[in-house]
C-alpha atoms as a PDB file:
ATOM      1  CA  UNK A   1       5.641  -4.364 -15.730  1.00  0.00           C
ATOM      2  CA  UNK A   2       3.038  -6.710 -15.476  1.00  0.00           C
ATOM      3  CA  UNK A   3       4.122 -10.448 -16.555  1.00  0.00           C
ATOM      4  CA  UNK A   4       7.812  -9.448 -16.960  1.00  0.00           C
ATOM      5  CA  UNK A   5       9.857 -11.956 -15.308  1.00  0.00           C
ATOM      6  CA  UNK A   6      11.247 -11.247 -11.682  1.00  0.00           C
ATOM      7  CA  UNK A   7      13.907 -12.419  -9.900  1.00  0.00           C
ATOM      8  CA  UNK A   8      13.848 -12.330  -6.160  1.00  0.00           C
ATOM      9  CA  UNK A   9      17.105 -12.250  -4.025  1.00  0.00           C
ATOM     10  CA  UNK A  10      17.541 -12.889  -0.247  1.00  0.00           C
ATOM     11  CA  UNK A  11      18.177 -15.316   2.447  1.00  0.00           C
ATOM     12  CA  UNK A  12      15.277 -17.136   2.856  1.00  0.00           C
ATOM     13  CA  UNK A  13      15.002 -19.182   5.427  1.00  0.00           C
ATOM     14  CA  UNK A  14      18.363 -18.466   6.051  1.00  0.00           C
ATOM     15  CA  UNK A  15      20.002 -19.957   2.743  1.00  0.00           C
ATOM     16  CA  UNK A  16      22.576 -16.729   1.827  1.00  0.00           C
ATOM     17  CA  UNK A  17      22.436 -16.449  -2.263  1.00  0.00           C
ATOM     18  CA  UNK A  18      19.086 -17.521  -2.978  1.00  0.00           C
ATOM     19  CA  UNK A  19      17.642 -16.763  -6.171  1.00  0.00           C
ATOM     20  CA  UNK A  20      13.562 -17.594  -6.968  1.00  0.00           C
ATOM     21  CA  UNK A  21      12.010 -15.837 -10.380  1.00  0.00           C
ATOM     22  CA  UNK A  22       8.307 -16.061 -11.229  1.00  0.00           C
ATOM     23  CA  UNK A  23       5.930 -13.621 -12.512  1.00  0.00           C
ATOM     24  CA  UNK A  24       4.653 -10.156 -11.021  1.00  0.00           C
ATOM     25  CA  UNK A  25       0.917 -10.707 -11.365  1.00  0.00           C
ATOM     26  CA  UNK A  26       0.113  -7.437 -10.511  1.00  0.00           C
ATOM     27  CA  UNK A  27       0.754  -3.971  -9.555  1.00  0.00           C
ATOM     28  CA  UNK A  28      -0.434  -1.747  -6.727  1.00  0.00           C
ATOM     29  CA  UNK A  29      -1.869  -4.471  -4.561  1.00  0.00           C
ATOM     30  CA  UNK A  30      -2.964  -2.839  -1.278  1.00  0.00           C
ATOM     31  CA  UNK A  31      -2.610  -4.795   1.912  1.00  0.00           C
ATOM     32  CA  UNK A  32      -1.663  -4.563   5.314  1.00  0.00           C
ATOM     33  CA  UNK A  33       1.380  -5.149   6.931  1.00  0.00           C
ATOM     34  CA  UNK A  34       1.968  -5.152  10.696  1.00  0.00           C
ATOM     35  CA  UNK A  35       5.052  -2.238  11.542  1.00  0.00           C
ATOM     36  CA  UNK A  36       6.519  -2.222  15.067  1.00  0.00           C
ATOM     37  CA  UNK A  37       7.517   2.248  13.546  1.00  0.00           C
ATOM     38  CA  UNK A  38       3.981   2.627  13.263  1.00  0.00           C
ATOM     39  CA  UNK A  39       1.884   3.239  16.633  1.00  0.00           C
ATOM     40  CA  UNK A  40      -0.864   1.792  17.421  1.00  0.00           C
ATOM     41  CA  UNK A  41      -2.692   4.983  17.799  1.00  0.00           C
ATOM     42  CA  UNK A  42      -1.587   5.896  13.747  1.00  0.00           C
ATOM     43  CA  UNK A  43      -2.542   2.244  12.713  1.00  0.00           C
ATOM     44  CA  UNK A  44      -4.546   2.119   9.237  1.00  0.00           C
ATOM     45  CA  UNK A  45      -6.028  -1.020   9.993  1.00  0.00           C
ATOM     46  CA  UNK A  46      -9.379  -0.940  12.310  1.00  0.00           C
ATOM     47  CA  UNK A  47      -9.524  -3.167  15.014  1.00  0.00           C
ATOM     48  CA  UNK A  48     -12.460  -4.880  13.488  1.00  0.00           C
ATOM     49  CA  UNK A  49     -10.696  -5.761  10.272  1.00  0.00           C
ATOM     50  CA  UNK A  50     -10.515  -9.727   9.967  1.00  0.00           C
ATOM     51  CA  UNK A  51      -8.802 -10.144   6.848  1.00  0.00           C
ATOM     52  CA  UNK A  52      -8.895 -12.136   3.801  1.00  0.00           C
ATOM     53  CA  UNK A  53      -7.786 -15.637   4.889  1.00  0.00           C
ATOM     54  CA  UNK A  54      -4.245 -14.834   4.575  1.00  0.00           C
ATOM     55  CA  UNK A  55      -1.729 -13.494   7.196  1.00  0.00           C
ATOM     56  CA  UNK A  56       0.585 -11.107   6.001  1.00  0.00           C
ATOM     57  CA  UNK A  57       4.027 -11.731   7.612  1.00  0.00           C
ATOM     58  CA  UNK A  58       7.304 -10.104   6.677  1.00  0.00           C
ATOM     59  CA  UNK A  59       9.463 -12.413   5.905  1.00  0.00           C
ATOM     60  CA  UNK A  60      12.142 -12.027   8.333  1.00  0.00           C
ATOM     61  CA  UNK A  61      12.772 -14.954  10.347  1.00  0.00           C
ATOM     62  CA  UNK A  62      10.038 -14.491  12.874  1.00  0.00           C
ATOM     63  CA  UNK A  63       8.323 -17.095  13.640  1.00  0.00           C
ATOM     64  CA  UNK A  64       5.053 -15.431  14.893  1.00  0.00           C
ATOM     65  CA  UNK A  65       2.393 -14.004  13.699  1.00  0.00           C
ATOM     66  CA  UNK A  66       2.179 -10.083  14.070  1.00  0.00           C
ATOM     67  CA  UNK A  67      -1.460  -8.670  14.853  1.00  0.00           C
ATOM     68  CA  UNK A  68      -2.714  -6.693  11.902  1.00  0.00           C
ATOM     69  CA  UNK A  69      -4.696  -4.408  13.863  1.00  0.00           C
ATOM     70  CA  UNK A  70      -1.953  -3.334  15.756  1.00  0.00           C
ATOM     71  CA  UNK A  71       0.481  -0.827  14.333  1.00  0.00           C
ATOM     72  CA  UNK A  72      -0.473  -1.548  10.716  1.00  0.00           C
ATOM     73  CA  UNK A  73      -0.395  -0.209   7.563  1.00  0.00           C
ATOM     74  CA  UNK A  74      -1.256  -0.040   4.343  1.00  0.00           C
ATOM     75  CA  UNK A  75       1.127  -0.402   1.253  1.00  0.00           C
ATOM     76  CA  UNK A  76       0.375  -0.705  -2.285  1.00  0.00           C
ATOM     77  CA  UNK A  77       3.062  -3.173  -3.393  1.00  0.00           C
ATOM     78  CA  UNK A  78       4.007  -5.416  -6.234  1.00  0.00           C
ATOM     79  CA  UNK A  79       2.543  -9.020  -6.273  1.00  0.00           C
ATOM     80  CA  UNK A  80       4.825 -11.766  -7.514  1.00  0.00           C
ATOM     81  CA  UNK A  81       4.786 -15.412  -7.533  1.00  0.00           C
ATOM     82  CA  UNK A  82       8.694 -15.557  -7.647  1.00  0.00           C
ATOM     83  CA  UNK A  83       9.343 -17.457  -3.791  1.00  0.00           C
ATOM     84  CA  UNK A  84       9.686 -15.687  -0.573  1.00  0.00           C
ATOM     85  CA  UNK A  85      10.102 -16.715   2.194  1.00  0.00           C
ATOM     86  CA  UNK A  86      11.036 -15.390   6.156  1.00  0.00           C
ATOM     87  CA  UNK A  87      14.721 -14.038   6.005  1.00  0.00           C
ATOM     88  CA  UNK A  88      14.314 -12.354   2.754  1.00  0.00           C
ATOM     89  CA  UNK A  89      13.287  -9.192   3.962  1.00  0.00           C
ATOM     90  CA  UNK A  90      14.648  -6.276   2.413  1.00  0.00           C
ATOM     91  CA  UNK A  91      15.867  -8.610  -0.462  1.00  0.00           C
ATOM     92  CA  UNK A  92      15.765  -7.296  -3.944  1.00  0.00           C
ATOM     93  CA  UNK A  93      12.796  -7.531  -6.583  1.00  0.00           C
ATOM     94  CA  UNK A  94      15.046  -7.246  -9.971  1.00  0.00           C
ATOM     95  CA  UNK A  95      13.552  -7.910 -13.714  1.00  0.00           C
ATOM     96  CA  UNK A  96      15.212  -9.871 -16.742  1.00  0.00           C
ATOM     97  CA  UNK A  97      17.857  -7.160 -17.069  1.00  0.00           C
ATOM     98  CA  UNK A  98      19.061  -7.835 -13.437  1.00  0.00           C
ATOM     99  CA  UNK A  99      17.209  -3.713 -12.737  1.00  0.00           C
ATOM    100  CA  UNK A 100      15.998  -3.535  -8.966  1.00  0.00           C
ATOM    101  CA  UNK A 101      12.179  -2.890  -9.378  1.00  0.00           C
ATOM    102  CA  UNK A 102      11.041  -3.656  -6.007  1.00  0.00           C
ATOM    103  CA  UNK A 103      12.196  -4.457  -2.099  1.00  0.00           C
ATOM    104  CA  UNK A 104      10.622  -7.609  -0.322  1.00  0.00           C
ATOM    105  CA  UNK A 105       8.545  -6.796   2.616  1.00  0.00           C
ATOM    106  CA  UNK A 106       5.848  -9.702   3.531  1.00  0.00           C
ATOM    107  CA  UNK A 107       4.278 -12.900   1.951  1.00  0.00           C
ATOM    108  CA  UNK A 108       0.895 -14.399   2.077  1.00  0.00           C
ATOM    109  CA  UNK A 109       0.488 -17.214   4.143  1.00  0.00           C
ATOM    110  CA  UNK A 110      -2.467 -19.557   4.770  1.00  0.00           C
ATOM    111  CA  UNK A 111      -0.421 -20.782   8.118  1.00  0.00           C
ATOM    112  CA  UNK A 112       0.751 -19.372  10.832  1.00  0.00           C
ATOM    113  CA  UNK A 113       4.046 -19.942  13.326  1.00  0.00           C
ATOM    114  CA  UNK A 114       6.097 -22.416  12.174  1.00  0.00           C
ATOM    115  CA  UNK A 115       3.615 -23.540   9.404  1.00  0.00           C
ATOM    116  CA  UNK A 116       4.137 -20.391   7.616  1.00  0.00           C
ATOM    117  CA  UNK A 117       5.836 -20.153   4.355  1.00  0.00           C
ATOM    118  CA  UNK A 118       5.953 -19.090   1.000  1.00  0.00           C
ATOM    119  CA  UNK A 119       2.376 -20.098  -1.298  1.00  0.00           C
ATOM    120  CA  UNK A 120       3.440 -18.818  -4.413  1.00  0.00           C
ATOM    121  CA  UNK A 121       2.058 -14.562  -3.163  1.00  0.00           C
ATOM    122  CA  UNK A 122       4.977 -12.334  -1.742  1.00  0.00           C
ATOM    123  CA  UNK A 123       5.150  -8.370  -2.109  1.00  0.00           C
ATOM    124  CA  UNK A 124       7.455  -6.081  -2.865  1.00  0.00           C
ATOM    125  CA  UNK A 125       7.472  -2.333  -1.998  1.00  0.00           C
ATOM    126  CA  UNK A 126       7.915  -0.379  -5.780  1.00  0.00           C
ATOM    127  CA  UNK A 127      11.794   0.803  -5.672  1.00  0.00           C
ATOM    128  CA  UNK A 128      10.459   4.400  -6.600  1.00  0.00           C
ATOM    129  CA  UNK A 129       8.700   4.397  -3.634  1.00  0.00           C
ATOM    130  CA  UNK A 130      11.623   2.571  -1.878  1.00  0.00           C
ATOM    131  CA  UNK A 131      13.731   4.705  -3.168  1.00  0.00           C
ATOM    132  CA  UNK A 132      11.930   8.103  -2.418  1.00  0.00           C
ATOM    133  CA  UNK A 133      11.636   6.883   1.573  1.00  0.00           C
ATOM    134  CA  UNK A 134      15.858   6.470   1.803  1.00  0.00           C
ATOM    135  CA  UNK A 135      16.371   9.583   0.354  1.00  0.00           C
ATOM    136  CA  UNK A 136      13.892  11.478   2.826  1.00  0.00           C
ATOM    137  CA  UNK A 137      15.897   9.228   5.286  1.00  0.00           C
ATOM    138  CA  UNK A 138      19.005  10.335   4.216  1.00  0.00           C
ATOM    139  CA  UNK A 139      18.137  13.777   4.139  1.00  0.00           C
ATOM    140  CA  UNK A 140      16.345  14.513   7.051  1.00  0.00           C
ATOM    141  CA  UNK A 141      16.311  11.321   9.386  1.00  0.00           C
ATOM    142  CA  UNK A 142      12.928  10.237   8.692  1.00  0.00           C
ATOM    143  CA  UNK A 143      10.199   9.738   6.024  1.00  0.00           C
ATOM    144  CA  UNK A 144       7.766  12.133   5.202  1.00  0.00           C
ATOM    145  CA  UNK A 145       4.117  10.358   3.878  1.00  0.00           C
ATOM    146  CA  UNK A 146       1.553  12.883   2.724  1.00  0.00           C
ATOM    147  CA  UNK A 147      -1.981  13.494   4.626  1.00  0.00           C
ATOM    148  CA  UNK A 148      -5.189  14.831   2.835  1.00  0.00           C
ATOM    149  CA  UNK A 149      -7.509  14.819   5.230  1.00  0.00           C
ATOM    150  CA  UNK A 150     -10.801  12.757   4.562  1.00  0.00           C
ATOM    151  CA  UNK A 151     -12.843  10.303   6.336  1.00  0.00           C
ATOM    152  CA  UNK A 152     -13.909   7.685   3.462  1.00  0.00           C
ATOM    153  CA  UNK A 153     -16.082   4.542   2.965  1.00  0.00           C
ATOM    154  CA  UNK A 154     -16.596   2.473   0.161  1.00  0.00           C
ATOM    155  CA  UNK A 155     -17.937   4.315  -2.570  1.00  0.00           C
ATOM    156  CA  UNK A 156     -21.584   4.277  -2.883  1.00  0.00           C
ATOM    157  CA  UNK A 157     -24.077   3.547  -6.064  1.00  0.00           C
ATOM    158  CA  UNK A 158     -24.083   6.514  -8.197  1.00  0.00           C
ATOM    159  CA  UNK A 159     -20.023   5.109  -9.395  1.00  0.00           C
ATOM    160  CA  UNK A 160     -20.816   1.538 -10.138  1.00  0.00           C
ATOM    161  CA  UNK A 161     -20.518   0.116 -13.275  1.00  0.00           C
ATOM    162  CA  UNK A 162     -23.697  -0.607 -15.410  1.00  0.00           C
ATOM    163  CA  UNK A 163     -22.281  -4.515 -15.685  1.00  0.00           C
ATOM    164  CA  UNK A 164     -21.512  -4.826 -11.934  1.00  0.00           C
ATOM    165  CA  UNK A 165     -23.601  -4.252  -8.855  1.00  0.00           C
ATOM    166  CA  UNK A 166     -19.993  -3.726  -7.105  1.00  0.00           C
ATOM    167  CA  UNK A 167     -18.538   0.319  -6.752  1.00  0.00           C
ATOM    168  CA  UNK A 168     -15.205   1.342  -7.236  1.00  0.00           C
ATOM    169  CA  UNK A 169     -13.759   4.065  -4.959  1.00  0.00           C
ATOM    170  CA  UNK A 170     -13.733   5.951  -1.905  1.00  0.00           C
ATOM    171  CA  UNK A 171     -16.293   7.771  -0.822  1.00  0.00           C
ATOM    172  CA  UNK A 172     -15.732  10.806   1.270  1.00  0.00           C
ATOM    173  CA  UNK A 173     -17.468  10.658   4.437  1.00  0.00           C
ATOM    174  CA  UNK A 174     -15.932  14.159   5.968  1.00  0.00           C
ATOM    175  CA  UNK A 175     -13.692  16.773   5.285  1.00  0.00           C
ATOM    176  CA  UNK A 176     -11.124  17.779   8.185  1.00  0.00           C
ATOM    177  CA  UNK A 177     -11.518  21.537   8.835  1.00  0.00           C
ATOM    178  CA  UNK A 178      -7.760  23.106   7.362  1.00  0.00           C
ATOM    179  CA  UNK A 179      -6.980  19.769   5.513  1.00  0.00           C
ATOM    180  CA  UNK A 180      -5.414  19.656   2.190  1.00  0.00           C
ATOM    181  CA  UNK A 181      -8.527  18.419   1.279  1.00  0.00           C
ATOM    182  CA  UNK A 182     -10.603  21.030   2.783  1.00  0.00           C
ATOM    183  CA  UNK A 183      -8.193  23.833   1.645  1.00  0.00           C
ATOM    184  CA  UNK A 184      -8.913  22.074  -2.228  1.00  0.00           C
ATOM    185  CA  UNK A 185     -12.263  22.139  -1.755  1.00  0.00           C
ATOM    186  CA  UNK A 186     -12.997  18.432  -1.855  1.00  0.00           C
ATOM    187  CA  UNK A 187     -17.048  17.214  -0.598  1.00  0.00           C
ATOM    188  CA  UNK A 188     -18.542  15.418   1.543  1.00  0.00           C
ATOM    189  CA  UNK A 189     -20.016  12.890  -1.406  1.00  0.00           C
ATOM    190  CA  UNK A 190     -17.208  12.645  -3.495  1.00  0.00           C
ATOM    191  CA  UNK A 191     -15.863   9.412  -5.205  1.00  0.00           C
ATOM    192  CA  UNK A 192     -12.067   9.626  -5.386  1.00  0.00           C
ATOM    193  CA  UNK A 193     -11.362   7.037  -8.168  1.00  0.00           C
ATOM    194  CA  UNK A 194      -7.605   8.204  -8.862  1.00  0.00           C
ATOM    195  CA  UNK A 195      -4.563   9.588  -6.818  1.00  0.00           C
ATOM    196  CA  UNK A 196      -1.459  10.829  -9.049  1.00  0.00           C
ATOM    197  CA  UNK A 197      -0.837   7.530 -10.858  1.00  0.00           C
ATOM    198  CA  UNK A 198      -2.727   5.098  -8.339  1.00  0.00           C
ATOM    199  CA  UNK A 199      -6.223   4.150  -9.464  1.00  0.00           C
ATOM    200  CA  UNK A 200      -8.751   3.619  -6.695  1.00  0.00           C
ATOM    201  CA  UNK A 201     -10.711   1.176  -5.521  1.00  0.00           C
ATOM    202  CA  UNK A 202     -11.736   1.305  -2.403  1.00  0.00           C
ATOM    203  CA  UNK A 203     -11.273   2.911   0.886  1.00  0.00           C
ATOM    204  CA  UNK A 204      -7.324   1.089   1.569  1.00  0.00           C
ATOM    205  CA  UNK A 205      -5.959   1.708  -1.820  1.00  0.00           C
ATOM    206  CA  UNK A 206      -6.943   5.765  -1.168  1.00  0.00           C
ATOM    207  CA  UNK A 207      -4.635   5.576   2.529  1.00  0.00           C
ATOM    208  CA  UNK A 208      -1.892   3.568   0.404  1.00  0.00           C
ATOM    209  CA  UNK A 209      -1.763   6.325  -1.984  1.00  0.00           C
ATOM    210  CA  UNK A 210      -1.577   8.808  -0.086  1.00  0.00           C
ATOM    211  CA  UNK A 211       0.891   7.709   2.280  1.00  0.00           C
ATOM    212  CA  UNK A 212       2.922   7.151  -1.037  1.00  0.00           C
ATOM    213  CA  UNK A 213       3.444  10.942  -1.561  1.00  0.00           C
ATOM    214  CA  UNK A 214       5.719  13.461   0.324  1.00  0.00           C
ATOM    215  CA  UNK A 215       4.656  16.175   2.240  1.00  0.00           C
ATOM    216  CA  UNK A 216       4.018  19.328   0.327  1.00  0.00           C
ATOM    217  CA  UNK A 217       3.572  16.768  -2.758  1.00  0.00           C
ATOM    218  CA  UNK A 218       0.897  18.322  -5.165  1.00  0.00           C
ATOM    219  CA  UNK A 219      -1.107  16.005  -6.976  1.00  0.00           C
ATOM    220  CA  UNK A 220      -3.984  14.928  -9.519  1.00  0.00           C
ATOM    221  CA  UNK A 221      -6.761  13.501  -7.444  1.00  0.00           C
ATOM    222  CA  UNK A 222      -9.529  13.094  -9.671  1.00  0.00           C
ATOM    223  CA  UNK A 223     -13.263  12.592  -8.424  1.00  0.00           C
ATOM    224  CA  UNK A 224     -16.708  11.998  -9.463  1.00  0.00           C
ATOM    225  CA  UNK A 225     -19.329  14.439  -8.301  1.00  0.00           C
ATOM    226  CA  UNK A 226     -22.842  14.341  -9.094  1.00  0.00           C
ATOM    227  CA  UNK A 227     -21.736  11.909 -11.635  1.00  0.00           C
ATOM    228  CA  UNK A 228     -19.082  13.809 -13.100  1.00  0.00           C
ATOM    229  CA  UNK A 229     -15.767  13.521 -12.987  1.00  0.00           C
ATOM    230  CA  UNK A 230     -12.835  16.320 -12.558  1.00  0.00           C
ATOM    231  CA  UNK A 231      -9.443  16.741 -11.273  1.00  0.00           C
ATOM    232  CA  UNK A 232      -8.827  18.839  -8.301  1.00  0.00           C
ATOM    233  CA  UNK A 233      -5.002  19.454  -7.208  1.00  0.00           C
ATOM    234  CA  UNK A 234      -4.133  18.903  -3.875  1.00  0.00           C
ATOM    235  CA  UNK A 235      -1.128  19.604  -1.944  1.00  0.00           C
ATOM    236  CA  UNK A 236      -0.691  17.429   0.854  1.00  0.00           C
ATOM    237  CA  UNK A 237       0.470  18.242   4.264  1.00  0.00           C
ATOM    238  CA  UNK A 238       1.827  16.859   7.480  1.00  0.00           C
ATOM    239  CA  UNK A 239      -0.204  14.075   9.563  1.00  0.00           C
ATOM    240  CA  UNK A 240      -1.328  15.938  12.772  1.00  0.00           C
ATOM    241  CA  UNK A 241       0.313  14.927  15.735  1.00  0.00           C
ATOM    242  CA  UNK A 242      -2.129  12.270  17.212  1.00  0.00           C
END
């Protein structure tokens, strides 16, 4: 899907039947997007997290920013240069065949207030994913999002590349007695460098992927232990009441 031509649809900035294209630049980009049905006590985001220089805003007609920190999570979305701007939330993401591949939810900005706007970087949710949520929706009044059960950090020498001093994965930091995790036997130690389909790089992109999956959702997570690495199925479960 990479570099196939998008077309984004919407209101933005309240013009009804707006149509930008660009190019999706790439796929499973993790950030953080404020989320007034997350609270603050299930937030992904630490409080210490500063970002990257960009605020993520979804684009729908507010005109200030929303706090990261606060009632945040993290999505692994679509990254497109095609424009968005506020008011085109929940617009459609559709390729050169006119097929829905995505759902608008936030654009970077370098601005904030009424400075903000479209820089060429918006995201889209993946429609499989957008499509899995509105079915659990449909079905049972709410969204299910899978839990495994791990505290990670960033993943530590033994899984960096030879050419790079940087590491690529999540490093698991503790195991929750009863988890998914524990119940698969996953280590204190362990690099998880892949979830299902969603290659990992760090300790965001693991929460993304996870939260991706259903509950009772049995997947590939594949690690690297004592420098080796396996594939250890995991069912996930239910977030714990906080």
């Amino acid at each position: 899907m990479s570099g196939t031509p998008p077309s984004a649809i919407g209101a933005p900035l309240g013009l009804s039947g707006t149509v930008t294209d660009g190019i999706i630049s790439t796929l499973n980009r993790t950030i953080s997007v404020a989320s007034s049905a997350v609270p603050e006590e299930q937030s992904d985001a630490p409080e210490q997290e500063d970002g990257d220089g960009f605020n993520f805003l979804p684009p729908d007609g507010s005109q200030q920013e929303q706090p990261r920190a606060q009632g945040s999570i993290f999505l692994n979305v679509i990254q497109t240069d095609a424009a968005i701007n506020q008011g085109n939330s929940g617009g459609a993401l559709v390729d050169a065949q006119g097929r829905i591949i995505g759902v608008n939810v936030a654009i970077a900005s370098s601005g904030g207030g009424d400075s903000a706007g479209n820089i060429g970087v918006g995201f889209s949710i993946p429609i499989s994913y957008a499509e899995r949520v509105a079915e659990d929706i449909i079905a049972d009044g709410k969204a299910s999002h899978g839990f495994l059960g791990v505290t990670v950090e960033p993943a530590a020498g033994e899984n960096a590349s030879a050419e790079s001093t940087f590491s690529v994965g999540a490093q698991v930091a503790g195991v929750e007695p009863g988890s998914p995790a524990d119940d698969a036997q996953l280590r204190e130690g362990d690099v998880i460098t892949k979830v299902g389909d969603f290659p990992i790089a760090d300790p965001q992109s693991l929460t993304a992927a996870v939260r991706m999956q259903p509950v009772g959702e049995t997947v590939p997570v594949e690690v690297v232990r004592g420098g080796e690495t396996t594939t250890i199925d995991v069912t996930l479960a239910e977030a714990p009441a906080p």
